[in-house]
C-alpha atoms as a PDB file:
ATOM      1  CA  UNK A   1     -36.367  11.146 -15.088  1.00  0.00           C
ATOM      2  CA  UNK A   2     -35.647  10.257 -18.707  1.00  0.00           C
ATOM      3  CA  UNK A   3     -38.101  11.575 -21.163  1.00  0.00           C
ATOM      4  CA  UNK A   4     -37.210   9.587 -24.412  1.00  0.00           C
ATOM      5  CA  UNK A   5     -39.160   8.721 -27.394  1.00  0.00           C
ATOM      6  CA  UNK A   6     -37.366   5.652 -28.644  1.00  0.00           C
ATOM      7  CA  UNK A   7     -38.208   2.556 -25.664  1.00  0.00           C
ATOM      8  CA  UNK A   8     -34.626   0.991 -26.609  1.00  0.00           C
ATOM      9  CA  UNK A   9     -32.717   4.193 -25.718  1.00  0.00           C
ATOM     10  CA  UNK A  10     -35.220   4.372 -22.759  1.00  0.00           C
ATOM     11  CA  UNK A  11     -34.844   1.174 -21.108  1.00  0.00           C
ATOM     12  CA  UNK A  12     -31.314   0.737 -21.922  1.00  0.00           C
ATOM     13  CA  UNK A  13     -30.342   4.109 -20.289  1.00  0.00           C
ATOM     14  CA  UNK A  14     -32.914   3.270 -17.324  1.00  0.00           C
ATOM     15  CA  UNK A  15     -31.416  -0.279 -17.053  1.00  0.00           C
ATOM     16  CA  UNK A  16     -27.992   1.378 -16.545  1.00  0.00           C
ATOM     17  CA  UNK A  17     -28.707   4.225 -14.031  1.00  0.00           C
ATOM     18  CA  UNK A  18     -30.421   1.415 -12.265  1.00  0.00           C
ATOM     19  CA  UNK A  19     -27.344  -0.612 -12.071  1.00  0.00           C
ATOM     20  CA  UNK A  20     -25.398   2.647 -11.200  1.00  0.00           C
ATOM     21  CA  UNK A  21     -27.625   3.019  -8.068  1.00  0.00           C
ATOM     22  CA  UNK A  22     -29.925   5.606  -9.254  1.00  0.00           C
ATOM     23  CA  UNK A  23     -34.227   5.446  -8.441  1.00  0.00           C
ATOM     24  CA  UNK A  24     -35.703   5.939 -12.389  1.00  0.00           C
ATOM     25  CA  UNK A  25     -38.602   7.467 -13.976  1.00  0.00           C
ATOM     26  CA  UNK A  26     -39.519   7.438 -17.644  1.00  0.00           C
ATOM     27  CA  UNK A  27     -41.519   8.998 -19.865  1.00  0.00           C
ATOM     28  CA  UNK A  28     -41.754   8.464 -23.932  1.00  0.00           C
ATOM     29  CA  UNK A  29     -42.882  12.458 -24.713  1.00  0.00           C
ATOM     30  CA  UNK A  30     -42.774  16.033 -22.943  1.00  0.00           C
ATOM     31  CA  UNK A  31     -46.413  15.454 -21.863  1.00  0.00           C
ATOM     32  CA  UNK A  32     -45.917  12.007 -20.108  1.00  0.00           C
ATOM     33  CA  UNK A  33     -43.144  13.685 -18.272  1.00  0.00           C
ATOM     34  CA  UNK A  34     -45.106  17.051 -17.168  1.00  0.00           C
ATOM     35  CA  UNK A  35     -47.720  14.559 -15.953  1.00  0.00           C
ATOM     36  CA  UNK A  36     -45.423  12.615 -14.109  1.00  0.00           C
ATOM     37  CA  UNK A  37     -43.984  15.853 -12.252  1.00  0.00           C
ATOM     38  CA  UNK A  38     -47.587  16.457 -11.514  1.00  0.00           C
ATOM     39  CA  UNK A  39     -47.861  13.086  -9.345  1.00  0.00           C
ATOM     40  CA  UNK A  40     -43.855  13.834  -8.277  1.00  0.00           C
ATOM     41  CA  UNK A  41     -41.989  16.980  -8.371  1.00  0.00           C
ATOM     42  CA  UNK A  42     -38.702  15.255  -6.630  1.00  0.00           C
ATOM     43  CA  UNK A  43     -36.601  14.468  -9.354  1.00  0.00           C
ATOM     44  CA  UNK A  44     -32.801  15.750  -9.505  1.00  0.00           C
ATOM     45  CA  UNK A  45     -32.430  15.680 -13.086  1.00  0.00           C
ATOM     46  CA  UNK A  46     -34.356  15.315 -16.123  1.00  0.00           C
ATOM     47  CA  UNK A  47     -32.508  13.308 -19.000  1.00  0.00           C
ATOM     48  CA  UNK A  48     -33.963  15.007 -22.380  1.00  0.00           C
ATOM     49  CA  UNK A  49     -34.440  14.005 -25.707  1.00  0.00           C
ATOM     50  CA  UNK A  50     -35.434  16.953 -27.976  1.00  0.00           C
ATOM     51  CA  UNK A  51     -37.393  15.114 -31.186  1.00  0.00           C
ATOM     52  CA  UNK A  52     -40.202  13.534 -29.884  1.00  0.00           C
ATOM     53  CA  UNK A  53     -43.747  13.081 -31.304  1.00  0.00           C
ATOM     54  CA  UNK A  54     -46.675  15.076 -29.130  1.00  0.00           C
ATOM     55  CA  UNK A  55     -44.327  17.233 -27.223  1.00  0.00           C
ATOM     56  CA  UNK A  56     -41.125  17.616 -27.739  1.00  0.00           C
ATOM     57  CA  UNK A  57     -38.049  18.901 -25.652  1.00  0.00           C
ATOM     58  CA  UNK A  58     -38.436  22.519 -26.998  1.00  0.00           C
ATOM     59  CA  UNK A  59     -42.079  22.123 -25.899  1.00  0.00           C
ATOM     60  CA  UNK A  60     -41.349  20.355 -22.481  1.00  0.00           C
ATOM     61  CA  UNK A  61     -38.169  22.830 -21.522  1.00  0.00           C
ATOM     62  CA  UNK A  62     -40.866  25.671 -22.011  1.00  0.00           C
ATOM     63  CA  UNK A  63     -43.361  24.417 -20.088  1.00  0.00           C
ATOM     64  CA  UNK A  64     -41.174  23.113 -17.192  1.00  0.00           C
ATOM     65  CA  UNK A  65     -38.997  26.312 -17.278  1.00  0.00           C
ATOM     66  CA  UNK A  66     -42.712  28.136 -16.870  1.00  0.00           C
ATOM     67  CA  UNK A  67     -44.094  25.999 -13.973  1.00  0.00           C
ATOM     68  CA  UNK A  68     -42.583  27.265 -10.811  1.00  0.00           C
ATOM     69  CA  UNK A  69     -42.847  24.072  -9.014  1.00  0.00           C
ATOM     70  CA  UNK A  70     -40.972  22.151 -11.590  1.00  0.00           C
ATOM     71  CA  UNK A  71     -38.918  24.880 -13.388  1.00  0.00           C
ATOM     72  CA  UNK A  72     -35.476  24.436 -10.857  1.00  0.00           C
ATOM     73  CA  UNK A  73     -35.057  20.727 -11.747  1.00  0.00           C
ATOM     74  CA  UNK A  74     -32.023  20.312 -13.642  1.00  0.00           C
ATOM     75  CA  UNK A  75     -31.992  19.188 -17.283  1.00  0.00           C
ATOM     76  CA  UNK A  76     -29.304  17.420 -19.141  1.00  0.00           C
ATOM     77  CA  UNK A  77     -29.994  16.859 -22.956  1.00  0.00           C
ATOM     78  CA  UNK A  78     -29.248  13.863 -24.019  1.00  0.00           C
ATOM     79  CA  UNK A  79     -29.727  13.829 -27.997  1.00  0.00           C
ATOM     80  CA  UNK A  80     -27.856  13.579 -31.269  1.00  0.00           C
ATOM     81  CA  UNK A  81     -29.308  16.708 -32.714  1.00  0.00           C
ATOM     82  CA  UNK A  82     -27.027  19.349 -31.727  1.00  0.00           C
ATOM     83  CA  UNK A  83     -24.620  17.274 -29.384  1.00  0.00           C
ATOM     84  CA  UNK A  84     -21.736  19.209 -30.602  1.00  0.00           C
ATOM     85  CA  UNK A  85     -22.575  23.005 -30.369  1.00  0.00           C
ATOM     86  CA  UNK A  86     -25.907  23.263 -27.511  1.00  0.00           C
ATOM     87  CA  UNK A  87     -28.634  24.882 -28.526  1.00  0.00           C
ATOM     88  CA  UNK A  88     -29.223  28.574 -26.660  1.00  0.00           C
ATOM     89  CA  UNK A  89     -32.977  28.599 -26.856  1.00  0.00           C
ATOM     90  CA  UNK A  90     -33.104  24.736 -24.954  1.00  0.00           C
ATOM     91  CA  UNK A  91     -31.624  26.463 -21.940  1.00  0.00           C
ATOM     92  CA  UNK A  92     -30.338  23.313 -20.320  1.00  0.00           C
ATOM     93  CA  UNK A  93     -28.080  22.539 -17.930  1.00  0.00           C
ATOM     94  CA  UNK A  94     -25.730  20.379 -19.474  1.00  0.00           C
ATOM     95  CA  UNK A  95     -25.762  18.466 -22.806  1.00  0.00           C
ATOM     96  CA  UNK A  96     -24.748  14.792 -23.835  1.00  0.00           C
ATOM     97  CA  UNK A  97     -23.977  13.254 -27.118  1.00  0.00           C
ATOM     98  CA  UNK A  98     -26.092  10.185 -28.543  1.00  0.00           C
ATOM     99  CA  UNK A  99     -24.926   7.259 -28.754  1.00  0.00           C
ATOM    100  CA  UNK A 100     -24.460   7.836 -25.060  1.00  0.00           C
ATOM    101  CA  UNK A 101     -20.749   7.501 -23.453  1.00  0.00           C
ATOM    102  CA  UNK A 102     -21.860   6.482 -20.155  1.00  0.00           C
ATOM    103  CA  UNK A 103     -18.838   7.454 -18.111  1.00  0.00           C
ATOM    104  CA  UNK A 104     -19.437  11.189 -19.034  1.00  0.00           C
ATOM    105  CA  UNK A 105     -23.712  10.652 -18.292  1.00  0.00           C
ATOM    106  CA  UNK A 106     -22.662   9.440 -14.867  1.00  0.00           C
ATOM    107  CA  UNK A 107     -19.862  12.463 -14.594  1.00  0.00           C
ATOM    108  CA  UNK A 108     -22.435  15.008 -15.526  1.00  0.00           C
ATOM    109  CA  UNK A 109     -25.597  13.760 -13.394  1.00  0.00           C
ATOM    110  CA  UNK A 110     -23.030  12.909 -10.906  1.00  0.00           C
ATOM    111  CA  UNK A 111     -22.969  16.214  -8.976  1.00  0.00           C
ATOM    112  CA  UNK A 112     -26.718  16.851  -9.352  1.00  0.00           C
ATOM    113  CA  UNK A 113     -28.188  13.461  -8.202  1.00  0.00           C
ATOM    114  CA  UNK A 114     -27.495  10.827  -5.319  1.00  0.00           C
ATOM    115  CA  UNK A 115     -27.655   7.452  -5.916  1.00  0.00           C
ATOM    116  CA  UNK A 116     -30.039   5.595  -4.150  1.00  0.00           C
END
């Protein structure tokens, strides 16, 4: 799942995980994406921007990380706002730098998701 505010970063990561063999699912805020989890918890990673508008990743990581049917799905965070030192209280699972090298995306959702 990619939860991402801005549609161009959105599509044009979804486009290419597509091509890459991977089965998508977007949302443009932290609530979109909780209420997609409600209608499907079987996602192998979450892609996560942090600044969004009406929930944002702070927001979402707390409420998945809360949730005990959601809080074991992997997060990545994918944003230019701390890239280069994560950020402790985000708790993720990995972190990658915008703009978006897509050879290390696909090497760090690699090992948690299989392609379709």
């Amino acid at each position: 799942m990619i939860v991402e505010d801005d549609r161009d970063t959105r599509e044009m990561l979804g486009r290419f995980l597509e091509l890459e063999g991977f089965t998508v699912r977007t949302a443009a805020n932290g609530r979109q994406a909780l209420e997609s989890l409600e209608q499907d918890r079987n996602m192998c990673v979450i892609l996560l921007d942090l600044m969004m508008p009406v929930m944002n990743g702070w927001q979402f990581r707390e409420a998945q990380t809360s949730d005990p049917r959601i809080s074991n799905i992997p997060v990545v965070v994918v944003t230019a706002a701390g890239a280069q030192e994560p950020i402790p209280s985000i708790k993720a699972d990995a972190w990658v730098a915008k703009p978006v090298d897509f050879d290390a995306l696909l090497s760090t959702i690699g090992p948690l998701c299989q392609r379709a």
